[in-house]
Protein backbone atom coordinates (compact mmCIF):
# COMPACT_ATOMS: atom_id res chain seq x y z
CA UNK A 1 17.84 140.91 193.93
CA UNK A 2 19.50 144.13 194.90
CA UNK A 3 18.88 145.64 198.57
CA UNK A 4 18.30 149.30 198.85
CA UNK A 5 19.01 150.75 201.97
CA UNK A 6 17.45 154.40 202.73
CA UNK A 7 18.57 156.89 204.94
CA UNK A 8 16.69 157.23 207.89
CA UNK A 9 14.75 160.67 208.29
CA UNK A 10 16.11 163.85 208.99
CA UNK A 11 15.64 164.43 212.73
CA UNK A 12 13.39 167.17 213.39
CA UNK A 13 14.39 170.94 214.09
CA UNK A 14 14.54 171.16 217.28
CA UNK A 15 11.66 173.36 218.38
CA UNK A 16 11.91 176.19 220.69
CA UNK A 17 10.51 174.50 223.94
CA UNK A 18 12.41 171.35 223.52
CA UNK A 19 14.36 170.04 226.72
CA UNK A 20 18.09 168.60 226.68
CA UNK A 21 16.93 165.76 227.39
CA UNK A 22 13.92 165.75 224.86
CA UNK A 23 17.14 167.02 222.43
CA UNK A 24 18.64 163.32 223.71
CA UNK A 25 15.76 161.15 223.35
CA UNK A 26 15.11 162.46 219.82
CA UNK A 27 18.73 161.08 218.98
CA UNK A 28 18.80 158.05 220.43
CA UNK A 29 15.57 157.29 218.60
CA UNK A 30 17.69 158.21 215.30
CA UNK A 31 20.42 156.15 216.57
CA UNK A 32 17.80 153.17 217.79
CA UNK A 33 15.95 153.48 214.12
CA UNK A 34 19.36 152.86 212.10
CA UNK A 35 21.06 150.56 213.54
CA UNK A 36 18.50 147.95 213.80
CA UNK A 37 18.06 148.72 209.76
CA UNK A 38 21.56 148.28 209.10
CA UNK A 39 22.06 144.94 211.06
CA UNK A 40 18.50 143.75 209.44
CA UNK A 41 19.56 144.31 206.15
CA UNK A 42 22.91 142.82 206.73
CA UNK A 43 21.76 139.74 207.71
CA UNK A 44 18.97 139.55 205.00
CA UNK A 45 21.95 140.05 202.57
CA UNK A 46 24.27 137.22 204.05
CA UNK A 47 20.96 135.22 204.12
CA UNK A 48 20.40 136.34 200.46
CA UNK A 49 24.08 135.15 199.16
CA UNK A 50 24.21 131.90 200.47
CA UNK A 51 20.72 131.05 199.52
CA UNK A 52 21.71 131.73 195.63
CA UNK A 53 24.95 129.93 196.18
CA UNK A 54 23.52 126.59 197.33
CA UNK A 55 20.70 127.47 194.60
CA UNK A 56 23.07 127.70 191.93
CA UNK A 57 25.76 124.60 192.73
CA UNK A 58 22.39 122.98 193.24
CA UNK A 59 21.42 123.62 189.34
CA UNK A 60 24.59 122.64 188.22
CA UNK A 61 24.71 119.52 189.91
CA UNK A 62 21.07 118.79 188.40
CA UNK A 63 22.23 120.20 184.77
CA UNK A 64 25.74 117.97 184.73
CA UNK A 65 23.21 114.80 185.86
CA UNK A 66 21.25 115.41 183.05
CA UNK A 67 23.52 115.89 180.48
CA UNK A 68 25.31 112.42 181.56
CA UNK A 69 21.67 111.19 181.76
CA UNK A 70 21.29 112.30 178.04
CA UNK A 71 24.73 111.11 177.34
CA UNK A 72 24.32 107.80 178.24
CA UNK A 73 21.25 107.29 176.62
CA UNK A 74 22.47 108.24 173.39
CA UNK A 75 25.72 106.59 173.75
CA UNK A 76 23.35 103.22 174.25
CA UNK A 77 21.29 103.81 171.05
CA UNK A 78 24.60 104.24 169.11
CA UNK A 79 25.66 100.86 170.95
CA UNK A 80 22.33 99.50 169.68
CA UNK A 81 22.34 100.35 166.10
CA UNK A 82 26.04 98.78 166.06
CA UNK A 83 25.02 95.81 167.59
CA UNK A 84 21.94 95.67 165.33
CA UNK A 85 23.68 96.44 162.13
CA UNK A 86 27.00 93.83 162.86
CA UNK A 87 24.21 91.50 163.71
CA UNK A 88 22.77 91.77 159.95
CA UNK A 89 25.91 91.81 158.27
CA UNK A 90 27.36 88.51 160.40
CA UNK A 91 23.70 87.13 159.24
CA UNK A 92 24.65 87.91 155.43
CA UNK A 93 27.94 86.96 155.80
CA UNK A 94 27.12 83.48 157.14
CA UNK A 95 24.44 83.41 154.55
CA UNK A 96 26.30 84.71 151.39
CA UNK A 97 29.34 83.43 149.22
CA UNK A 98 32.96 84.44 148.64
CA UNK A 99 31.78 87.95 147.44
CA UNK A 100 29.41 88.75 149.43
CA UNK A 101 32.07 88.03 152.45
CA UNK A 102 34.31 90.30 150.75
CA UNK A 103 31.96 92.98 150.84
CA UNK A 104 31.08 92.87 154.07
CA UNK A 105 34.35 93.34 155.46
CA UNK A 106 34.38 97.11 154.59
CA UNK A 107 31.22 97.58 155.62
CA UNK A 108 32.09 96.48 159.18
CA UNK A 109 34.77 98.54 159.20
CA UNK A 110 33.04 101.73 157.97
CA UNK A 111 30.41 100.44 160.95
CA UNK A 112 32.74 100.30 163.47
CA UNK A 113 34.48 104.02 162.12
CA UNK A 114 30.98 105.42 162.27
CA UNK A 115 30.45 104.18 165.65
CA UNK A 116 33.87 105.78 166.73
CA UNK A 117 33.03 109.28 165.06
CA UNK A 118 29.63 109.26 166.45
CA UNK A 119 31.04 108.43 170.36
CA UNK A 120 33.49 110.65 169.94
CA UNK A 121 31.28 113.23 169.16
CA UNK A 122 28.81 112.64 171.82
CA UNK A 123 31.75 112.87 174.29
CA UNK A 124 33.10 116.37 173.33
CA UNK A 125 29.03 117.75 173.18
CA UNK A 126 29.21 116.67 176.63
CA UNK A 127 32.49 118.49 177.51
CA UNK A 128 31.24 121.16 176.20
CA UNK A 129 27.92 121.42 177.71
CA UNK A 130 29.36 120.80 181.22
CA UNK A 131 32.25 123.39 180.51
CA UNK A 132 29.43 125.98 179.64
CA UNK A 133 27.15 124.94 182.56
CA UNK A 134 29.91 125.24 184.98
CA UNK A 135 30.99 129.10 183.51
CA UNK A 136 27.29 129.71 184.23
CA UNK A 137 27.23 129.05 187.79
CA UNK A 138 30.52 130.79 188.15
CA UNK A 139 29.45 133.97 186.81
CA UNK A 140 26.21 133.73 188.99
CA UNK A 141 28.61 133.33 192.20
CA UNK A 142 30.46 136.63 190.63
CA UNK A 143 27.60 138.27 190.50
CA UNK A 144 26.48 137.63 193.91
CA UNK A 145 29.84 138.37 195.65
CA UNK A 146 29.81 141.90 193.56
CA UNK A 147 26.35 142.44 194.61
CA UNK A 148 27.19 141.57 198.26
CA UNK A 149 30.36 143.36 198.25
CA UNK A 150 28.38 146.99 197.06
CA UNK A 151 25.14 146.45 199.54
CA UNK A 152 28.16 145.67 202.02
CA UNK A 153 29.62 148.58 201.55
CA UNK A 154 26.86 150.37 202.20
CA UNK A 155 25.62 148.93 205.33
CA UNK A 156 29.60 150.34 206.53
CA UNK A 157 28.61 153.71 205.64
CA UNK A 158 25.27 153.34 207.81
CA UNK A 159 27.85 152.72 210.42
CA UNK A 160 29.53 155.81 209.69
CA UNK A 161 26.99 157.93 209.75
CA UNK A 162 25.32 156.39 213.24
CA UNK A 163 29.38 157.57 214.77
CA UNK A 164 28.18 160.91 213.45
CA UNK A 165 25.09 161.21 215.15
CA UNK A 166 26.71 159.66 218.36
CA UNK A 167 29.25 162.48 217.91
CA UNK A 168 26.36 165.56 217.80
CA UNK A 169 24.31 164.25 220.38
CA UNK A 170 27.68 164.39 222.73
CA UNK A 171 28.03 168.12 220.82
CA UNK A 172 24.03 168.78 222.33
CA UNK A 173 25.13 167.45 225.65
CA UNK A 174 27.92 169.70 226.13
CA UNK A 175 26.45 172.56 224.26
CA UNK A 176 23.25 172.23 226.99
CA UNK A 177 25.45 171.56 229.51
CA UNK A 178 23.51 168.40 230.56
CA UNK A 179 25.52 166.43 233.05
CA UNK A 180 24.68 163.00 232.46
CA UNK A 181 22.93 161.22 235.22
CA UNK A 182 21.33 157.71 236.32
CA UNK A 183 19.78 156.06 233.43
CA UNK A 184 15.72 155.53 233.95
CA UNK A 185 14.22 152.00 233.25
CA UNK A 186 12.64 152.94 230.31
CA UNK A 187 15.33 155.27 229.00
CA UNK A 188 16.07 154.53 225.12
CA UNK A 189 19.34 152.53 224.68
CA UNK A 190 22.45 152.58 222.52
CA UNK A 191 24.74 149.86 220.25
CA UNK A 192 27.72 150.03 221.71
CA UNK A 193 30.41 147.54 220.71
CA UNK A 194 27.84 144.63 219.80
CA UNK A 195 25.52 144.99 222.85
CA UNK A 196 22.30 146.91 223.37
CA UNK A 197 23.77 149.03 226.68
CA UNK A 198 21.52 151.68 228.41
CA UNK A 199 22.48 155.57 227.95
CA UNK A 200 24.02 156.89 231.04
């Protein structure tokens, strides 16, 4: 399923009896607001791929059981009829004369080509089944590697653009000359380098 991520809101013009420090809170909220939504939606993606992986070798594995499970079953009903039909003819040749034996001895052959063809087809169905199952799941992992790869992508620009903001609220520091000073204990905080660290 394809993740959308939106751009957070436009902060709002500043308004004419707005503090610095109102200025600063404003864009820490920003920066607060986006990069929880980026690592949330990074993690619901990685969450997202591997769950369809495992889904997918998991239908494989169930598809390639059945087909063997079909397989089998037909390749025992062949074995039947064989068994059943050189059964009647040993009967008939036991029973029979000189010409009847000498007519059986084709049609045991032609039995035992039949048998041959029939196996022999059953086999390459199979092949081919499991050949088409497995190009299946490997298109399905393409597809959720490409899908990964673009919501990935994304999630790096989010990055981006929270350096930018960093960047103008630095630019509103200097350009309100606002020295910074001890942080409060309720002061918003910042991602910095992995951690959750207090604005000084």
């Amino acid at each position: 399923m394809p993740t959308t991520l939106t751009q957070p809101d436009a902060a709002p013009a500043p308004a004419a009896g707005d503090s610095p420090l109102d200025l600063q809170r404003s864009a820490l909220r920003d920066l607060v607001a986006l990069a929880t939504e980026s690592a949330t939606t990074e993690s619901r993606i990685e969450r997202d791929f591997h769950a369809a992986t495992e889904q997918a070798a998991k239908e494989l594995d169930k598809a390639v059981w059945t087909l063997r499970q079909r397989y089998e079953s037909a390749k025992d009903q062949v074995r039947n009829k064989h068994r059943d039909a050189v059964a009647q003819v040993t009967a008939s040749y036991g029973a029979g004369e000189k010409a009847v034996e000498t007519e059986t001895v084709p049609r045991v052959a032609k039995i035992d080509r039949d048998h041959e063809s029939i196996e022999h087809a059953l086999g390459e169905k199979l092949n081919h089944a499991i050949w088409l199952a497995e190009s299946v799941h490997d298109v399905s992992q393409n597809q959720a590697r490409a899908e990964y790869g673009k919501v990935k992508e994304k999630v790096t620009e989010q990055g981006e653009a929270l350096a930018a903001l960093e960047q103008q609220e630095w630019a509103l520091l200097q350009q309100y000359r606002v020295a910074p000073g001890a942080t409060p204990t309720d002061a918003p905080r910042r991602w910095f380098q992995g951690v959750w660290q207090p604005r000084c």
